[in-house]
N, C-alpha and C. Protein backbone atom coordinates (compact mmCIF):
# COMPACT_ATOMS: atom_id res chain seq x y z
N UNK A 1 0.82 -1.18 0.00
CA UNK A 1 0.00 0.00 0.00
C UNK A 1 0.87 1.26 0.00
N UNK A 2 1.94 1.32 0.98
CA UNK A 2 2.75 2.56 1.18
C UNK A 2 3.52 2.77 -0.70
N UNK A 3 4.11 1.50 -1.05
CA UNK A 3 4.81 1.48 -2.29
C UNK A 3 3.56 2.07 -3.56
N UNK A 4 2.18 1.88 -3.30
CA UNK A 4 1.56 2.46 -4.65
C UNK A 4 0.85 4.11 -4.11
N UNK A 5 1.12 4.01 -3.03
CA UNK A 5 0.35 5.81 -2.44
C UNK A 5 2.43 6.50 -2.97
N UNK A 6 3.53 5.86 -2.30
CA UNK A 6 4.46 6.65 -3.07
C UNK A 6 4.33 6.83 -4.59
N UNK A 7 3.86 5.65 -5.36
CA UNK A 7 4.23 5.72 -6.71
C UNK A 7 3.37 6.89 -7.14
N UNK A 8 1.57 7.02 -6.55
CA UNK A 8 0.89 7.69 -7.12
C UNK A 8 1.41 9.17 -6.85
N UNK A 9 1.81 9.40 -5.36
CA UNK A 9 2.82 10.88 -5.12
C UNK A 9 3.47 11.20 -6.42
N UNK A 10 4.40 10.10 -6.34
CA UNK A 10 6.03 10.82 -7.52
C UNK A 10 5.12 11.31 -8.57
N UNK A 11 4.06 10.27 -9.61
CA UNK A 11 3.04 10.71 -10.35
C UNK A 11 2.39 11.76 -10.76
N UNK A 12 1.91 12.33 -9.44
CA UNK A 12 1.61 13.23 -9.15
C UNK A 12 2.39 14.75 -9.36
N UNK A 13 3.72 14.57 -8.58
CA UNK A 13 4.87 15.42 -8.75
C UNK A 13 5.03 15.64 -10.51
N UNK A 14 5.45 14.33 -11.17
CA UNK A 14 5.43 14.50 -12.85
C UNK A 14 4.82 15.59 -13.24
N UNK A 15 3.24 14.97 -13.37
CA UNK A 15 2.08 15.41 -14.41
C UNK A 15 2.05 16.72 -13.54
N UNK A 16 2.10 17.18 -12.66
CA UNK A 16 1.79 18.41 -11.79
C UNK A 16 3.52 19.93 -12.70
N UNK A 17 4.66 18.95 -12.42
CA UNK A 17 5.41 19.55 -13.21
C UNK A 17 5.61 19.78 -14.49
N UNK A 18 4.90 18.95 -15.20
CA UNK A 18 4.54 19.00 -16.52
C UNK A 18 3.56 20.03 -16.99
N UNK A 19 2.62 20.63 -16.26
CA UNK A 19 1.50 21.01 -16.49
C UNK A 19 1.95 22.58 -15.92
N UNK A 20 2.86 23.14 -15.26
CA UNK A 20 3.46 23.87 -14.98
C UNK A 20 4.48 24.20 -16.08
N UNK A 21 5.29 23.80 -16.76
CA UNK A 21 6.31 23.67 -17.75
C UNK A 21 5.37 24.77 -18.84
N UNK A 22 4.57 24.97 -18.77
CA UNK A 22 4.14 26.27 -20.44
C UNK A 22 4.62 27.38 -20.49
N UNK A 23 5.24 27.37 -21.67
CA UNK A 23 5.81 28.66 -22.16
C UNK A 23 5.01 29.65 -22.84
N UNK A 24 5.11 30.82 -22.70
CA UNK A 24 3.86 31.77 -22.99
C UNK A 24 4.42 33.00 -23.64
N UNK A 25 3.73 34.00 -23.95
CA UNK A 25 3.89 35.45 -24.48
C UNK A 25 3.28 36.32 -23.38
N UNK A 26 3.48 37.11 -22.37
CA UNK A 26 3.01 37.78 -21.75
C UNK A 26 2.63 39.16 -22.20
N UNK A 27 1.68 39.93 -22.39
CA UNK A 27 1.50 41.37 -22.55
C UNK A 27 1.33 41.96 -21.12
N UNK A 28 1.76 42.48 -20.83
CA UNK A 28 1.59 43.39 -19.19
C UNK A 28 1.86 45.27 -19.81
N UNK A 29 0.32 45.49 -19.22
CA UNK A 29 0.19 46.73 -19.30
C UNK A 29 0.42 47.61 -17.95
N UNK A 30 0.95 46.97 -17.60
CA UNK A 30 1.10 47.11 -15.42
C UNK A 30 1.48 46.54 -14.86
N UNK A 31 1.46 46.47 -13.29
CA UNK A 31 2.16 45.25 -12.45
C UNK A 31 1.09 44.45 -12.22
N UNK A 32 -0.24 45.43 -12.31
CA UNK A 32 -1.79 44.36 -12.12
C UNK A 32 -1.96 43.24 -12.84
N UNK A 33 -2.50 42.45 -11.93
CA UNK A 33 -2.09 40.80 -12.43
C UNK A 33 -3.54 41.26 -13.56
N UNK A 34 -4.83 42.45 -13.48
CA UNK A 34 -5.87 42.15 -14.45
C UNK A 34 -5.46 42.21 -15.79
N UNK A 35 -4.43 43.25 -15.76
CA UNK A 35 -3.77 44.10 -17.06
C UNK A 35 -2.80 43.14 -17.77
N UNK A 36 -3.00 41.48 -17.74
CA UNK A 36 -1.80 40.84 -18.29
C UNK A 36 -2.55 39.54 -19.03
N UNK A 37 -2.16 39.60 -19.91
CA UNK A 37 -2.38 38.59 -20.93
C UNK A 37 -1.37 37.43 -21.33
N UNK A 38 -2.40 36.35 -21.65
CA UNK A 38 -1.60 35.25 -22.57
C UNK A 38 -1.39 34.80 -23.21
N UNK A 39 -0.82 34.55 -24.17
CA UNK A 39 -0.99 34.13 -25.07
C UNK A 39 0.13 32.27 -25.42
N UNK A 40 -0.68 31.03 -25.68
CA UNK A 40 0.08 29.84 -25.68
C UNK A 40 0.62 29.73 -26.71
N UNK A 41 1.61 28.42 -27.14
CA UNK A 41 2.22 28.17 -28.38
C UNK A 41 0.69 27.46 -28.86
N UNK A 42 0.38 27.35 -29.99
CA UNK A 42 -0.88 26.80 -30.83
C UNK A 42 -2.59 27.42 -30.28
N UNK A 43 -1.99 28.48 -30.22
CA UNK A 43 -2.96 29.94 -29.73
C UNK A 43 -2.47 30.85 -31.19
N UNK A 44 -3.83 31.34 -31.99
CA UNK A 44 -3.77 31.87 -32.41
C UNK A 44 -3.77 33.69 -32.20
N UNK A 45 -2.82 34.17 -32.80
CA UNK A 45 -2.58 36.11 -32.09
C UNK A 45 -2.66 36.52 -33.91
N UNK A 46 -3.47 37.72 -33.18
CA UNK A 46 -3.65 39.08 -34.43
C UNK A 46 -2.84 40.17 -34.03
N UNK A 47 -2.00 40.23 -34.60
CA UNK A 47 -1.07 41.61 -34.61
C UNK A 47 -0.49 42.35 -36.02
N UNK A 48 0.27 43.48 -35.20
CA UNK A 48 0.69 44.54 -36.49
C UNK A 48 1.71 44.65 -36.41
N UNK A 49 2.85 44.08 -37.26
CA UNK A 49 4.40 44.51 -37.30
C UNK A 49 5.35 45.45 -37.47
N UNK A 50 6.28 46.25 -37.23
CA UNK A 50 6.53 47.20 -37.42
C UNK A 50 6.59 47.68 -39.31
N UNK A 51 6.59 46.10 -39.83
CA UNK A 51 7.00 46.20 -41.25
C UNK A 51 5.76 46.15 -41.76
N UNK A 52 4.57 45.84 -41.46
CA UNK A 52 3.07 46.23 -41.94
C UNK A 52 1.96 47.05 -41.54
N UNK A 53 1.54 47.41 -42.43
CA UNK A 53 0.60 48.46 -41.43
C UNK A 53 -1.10 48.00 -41.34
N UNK A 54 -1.00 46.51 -41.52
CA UNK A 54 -2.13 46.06 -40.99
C UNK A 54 -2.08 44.47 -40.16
N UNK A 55 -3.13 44.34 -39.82
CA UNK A 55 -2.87 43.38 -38.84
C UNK A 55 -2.96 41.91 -39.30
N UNK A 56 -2.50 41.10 -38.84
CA UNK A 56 -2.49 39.79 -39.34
C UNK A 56 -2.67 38.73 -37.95
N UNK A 57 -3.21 37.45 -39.06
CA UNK A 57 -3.78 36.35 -37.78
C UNK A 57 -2.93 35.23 -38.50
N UNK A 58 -1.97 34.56 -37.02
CA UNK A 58 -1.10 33.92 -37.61
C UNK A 58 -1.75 33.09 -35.94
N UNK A 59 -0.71 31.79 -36.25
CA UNK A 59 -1.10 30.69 -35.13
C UNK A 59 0.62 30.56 -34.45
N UNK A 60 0.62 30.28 -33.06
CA UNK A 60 2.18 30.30 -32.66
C UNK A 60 2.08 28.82 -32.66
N UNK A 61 3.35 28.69 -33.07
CA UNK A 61 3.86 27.15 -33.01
C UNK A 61 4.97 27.15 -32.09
N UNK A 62 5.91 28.42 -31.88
CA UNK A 62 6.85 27.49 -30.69
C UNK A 62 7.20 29.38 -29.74
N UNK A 63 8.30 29.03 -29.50
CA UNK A 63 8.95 30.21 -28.58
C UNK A 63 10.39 30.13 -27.98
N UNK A 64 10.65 30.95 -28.37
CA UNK A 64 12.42 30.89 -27.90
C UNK A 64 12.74 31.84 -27.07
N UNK A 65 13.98 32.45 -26.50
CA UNK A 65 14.50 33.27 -25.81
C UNK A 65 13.94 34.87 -26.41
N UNK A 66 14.35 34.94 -28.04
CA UNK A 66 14.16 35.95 -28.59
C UNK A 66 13.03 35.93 -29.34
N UNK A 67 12.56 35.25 -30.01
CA UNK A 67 11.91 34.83 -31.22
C UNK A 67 10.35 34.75 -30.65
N UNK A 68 9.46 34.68 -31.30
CA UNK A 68 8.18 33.99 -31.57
C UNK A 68 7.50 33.31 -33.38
N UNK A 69 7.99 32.37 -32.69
CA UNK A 69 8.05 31.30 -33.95
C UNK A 69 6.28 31.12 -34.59
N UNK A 70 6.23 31.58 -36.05
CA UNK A 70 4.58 31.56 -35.87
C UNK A 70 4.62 30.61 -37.27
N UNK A 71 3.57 30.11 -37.74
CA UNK A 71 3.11 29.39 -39.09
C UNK A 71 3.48 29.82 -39.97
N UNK A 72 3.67 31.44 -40.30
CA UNK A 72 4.23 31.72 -41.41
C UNK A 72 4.88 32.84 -41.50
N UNK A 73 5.29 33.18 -40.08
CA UNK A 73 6.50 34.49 -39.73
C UNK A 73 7.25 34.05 -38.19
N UNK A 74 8.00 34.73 -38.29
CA UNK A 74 9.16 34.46 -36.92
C UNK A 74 9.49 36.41 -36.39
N UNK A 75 8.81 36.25 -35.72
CA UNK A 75 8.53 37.90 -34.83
C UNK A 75 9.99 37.61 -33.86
N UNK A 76 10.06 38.85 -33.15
CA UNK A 76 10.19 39.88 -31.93
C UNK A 76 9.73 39.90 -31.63
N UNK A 77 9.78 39.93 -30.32
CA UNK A 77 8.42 40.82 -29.17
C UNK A 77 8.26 42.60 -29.70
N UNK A 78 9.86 43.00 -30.03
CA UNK A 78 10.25 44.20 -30.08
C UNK A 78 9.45 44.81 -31.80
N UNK A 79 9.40 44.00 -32.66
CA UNK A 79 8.83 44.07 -33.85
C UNK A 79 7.19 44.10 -34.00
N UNK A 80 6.74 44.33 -32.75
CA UNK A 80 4.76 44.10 -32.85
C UNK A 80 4.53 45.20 -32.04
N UNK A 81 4.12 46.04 -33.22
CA UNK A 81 3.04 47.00 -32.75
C UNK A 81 2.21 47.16 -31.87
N UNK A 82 1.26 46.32 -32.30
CA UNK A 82 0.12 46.27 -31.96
C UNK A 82 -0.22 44.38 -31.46
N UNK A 83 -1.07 44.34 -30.74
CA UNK A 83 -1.67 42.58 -30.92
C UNK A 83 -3.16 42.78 -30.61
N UNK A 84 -4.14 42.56 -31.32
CA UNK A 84 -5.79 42.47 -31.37
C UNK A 84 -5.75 41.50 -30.09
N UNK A 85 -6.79 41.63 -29.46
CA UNK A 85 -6.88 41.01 -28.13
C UNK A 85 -8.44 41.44 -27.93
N UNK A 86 -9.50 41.35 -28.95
CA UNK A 86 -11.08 41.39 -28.53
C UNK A 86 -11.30 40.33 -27.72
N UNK A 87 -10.95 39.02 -28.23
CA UNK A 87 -11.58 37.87 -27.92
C UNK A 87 -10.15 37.15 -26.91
N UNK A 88 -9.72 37.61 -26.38
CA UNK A 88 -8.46 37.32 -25.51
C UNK A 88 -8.56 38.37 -23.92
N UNK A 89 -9.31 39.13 -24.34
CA UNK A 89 -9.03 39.76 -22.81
C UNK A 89 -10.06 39.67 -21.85
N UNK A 90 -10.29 39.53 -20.39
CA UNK A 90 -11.23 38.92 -19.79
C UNK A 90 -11.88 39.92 -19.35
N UNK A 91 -11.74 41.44 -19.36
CA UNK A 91 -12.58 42.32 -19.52
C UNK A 91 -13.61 42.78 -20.17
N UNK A 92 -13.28 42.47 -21.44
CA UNK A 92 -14.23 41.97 -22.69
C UNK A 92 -15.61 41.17 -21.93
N UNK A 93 -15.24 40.20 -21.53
CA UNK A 93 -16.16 39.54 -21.33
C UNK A 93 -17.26 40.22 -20.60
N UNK A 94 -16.89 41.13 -19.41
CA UNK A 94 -17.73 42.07 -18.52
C UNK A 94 -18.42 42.79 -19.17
N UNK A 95 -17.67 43.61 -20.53
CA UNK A 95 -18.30 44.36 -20.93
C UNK A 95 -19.23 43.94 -22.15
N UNK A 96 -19.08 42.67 -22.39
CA UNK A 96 -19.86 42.32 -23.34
C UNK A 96 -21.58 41.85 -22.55
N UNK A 97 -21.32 41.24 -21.61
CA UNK A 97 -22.66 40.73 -20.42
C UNK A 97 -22.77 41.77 -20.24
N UNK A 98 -22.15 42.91 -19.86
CA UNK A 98 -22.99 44.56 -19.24
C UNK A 98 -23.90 44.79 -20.24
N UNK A 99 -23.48 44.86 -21.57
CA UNK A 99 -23.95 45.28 -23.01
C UNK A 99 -25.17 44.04 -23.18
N UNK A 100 -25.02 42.89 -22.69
CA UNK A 100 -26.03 42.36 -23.29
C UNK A 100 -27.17 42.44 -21.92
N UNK A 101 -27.11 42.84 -20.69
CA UNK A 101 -28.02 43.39 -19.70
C UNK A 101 -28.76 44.42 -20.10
N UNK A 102 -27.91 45.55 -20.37
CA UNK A 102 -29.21 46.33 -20.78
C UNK A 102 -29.91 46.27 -22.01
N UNK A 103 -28.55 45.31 -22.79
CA UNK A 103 -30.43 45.87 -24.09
C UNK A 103 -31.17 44.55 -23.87
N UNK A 104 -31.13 43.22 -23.44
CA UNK A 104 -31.78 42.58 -23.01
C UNK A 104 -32.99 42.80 -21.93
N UNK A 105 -32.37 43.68 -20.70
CA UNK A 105 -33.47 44.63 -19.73
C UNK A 105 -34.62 45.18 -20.96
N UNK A 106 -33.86 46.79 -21.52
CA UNK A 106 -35.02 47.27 -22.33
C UNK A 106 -36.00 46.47 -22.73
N UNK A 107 -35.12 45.19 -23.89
CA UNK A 107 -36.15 44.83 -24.44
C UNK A 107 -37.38 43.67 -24.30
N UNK A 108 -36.60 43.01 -22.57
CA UNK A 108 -37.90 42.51 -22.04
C UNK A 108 -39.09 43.54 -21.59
N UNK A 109 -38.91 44.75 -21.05
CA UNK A 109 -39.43 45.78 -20.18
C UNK A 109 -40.36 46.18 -21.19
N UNK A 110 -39.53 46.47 -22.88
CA UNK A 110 -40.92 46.79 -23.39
C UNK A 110 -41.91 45.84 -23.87
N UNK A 111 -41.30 44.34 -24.44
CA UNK A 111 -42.17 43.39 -23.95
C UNK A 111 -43.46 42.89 -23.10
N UNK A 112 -43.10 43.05 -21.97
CA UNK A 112 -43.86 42.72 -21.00
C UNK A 112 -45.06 43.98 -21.12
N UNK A 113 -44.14 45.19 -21.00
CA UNK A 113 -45.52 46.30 -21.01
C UNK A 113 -46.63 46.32 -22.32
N UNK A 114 -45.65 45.57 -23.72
CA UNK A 114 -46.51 45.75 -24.72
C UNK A 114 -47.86 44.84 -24.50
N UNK A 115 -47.45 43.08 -23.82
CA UNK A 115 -48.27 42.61 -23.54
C UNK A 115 -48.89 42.71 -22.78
N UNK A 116 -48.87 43.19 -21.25
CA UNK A 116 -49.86 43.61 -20.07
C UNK A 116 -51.15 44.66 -20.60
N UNK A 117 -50.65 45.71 -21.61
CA UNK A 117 -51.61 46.48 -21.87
C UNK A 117 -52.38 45.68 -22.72
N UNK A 118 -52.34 45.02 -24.04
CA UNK A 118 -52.67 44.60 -24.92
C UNK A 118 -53.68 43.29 -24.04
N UNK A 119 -53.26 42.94 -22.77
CA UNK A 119 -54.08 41.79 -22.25
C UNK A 119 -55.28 42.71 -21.31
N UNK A 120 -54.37 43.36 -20.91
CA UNK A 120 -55.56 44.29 -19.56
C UNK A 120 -56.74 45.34 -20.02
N UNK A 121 -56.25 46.11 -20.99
CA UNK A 121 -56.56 47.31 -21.84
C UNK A 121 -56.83 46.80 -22.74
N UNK A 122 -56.79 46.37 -24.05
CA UNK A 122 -57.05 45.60 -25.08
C UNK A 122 -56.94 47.35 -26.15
N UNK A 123 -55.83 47.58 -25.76
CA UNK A 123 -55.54 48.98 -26.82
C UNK A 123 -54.20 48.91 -26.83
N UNK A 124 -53.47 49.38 -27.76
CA UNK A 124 -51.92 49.17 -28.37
C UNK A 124 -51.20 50.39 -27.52
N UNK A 125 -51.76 51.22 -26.13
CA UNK A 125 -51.08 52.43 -26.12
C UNK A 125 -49.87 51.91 -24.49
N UNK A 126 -48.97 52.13 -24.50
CA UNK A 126 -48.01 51.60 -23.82
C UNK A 126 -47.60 53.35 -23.20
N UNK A 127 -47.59 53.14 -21.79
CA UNK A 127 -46.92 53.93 -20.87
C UNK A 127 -45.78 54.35 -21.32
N UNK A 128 -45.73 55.82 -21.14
CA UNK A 128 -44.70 56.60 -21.59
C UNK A 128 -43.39 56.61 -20.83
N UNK A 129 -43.41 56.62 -19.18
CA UNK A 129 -42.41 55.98 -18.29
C UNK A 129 -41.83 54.87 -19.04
N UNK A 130 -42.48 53.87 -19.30
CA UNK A 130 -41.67 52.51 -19.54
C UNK A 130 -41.12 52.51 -20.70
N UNK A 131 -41.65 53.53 -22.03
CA UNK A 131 -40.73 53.93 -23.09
C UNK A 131 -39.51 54.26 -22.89
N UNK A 132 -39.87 55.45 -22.01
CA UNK A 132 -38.42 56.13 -21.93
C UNK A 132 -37.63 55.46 -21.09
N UNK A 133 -37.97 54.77 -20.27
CA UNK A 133 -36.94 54.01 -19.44
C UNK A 133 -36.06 52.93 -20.22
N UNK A 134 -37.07 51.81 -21.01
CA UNK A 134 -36.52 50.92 -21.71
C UNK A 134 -35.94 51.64 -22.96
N UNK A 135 -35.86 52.99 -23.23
CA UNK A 135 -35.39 53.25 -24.28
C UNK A 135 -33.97 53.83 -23.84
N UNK A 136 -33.88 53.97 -22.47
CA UNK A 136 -32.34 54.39 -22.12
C UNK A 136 -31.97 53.05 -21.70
N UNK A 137 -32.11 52.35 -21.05
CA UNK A 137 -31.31 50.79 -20.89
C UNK A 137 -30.90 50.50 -22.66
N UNK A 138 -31.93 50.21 -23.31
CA UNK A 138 -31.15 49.82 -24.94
C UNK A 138 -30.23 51.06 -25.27
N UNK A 139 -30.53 52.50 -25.39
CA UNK A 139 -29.14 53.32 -25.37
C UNK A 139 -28.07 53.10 -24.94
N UNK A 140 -28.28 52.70 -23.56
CA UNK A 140 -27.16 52.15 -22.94
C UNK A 140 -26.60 51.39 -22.94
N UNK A 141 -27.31 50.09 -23.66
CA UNK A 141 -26.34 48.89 -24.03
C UNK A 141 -26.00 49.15 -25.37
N UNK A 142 -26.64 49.84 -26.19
CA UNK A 142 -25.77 50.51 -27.54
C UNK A 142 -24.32 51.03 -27.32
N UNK A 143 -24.34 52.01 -26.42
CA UNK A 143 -23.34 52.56 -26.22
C UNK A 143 -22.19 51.91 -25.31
N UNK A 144 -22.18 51.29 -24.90
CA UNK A 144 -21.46 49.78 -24.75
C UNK A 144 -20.57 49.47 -25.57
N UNK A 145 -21.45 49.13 -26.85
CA UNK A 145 -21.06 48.15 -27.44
C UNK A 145 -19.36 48.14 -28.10
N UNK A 146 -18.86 49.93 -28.33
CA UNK A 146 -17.85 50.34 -28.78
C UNK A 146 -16.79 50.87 -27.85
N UNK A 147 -17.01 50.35 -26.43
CA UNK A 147 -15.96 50.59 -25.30
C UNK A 147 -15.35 49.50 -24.91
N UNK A 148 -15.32 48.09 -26.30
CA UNK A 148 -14.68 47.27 -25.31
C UNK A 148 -13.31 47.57 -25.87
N UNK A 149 -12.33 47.03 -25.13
CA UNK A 149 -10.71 46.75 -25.76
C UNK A 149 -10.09 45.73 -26.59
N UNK A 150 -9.75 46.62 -27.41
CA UNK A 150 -9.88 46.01 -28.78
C UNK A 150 -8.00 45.37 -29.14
N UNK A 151 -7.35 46.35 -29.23
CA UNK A 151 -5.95 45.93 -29.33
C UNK A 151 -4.86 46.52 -28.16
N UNK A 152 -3.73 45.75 -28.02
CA UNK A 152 -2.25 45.79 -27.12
C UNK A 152 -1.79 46.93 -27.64
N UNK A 153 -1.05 47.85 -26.85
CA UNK A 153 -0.27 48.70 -28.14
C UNK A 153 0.84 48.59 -27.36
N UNK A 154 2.01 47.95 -27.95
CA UNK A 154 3.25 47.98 -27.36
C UNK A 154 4.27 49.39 -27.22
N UNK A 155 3.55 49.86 -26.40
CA UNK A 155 4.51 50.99 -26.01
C UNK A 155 4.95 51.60 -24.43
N UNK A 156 4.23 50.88 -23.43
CA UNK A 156 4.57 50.27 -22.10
C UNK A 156 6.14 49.99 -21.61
N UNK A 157 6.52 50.43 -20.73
CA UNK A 157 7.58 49.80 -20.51
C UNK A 157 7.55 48.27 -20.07
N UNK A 158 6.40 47.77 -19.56
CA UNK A 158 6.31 46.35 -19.54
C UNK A 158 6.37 45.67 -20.80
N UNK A 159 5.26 46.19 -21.84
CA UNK A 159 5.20 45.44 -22.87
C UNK A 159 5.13 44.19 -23.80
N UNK A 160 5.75 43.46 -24.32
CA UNK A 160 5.32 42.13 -24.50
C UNK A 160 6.73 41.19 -24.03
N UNK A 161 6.70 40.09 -23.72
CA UNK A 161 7.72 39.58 -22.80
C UNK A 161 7.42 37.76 -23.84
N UNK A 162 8.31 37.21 -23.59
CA UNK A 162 8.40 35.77 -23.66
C UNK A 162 8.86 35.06 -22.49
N UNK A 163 8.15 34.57 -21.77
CA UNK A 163 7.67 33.75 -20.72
C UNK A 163 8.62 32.45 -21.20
N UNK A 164 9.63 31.69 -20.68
CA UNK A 164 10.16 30.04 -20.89
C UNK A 164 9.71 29.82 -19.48
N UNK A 165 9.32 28.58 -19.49
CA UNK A 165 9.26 27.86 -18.20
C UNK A 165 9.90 26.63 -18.20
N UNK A 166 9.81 25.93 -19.36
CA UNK A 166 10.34 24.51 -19.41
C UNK A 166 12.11 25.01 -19.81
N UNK A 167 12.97 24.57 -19.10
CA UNK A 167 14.37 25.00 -18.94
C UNK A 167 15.22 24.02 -19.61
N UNK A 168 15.00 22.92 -20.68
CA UNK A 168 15.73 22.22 -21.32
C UNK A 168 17.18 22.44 -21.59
């Protein structure tokens, strides 16, 4: 018993060090752990190179000391502009559920009032309060919609970093 609770330990130790071992791309816009991004090897990144002036979606395949090895370019950290990060940053996500609260609110609110009158009243005329109310919740999730964060701009003194963990 003691010989298979050790074996499952050491086991343990392995797959636990193994799973620790990922090498990454860090963006840090701060020391705040919110302001920092990741990016893995076979993670696809959208960025802008100093040598293009638009952005491109390439997939990383590996990572070196200097390098970021991609499918069909081999970057710098120091050579990227920019890196698109809509669908990569976890702020996004807040502001995308904020955005879908209110115009979801509005547009149950006018819902419900269209049908309460139409059942109670049996006339199409809907309360002017609940217009204007549900018509600023949907404003408001309109205006949402163009405050989320969209791209990295490497000009931070943190900036973009290459992360090794596995020390071969």
């Amino acid at each position: 018993m003691k010989i298979a609770l050790a074996a499952l330990l050491f086991l343990s130790l392995i797959f636990g060090a193994q799973a620790q071992s990922k090498d990454f791309i860090l963006l840090k816009r701060g020391s705040n752990q919110k302001n920092q991004i990741r990016f893995y090897p076979g993670e696809d990144i959208t960025y802008k190179s100093k040598k293009l002036d638009y952005f491109v979606t390439d997939q990383i395949v590996s990572l070196d000391k200097d390098f970021i090895y991609l499918t069909e370019n081999i970057l710098s950290p120091a050579d990227i502009e920019e890196v698109g990060i809509r669908q990569k940053d976890p702020r996004n996500r807040t502001m995308r559920n904020l955005t879908a609260l209110f115009l979801g609110t509005g547009g149950i609110l006018l819902s419900v009032e269209t049908v309460n009158t139409l059942i109670k009243e049996d006339d199409d005329s809907i309360d002017s309060g609940v217009v204007i109310t549900s018509g600023i919740l949907i404003g408001t999730g309109l205006a949402l919609l163009p405050l989320r964060y969209k791209t990295f701009k490497n000009t931070t003194g943190y900036g973009i970093q290459i992360i090794l963990k596995n020390l071969d």
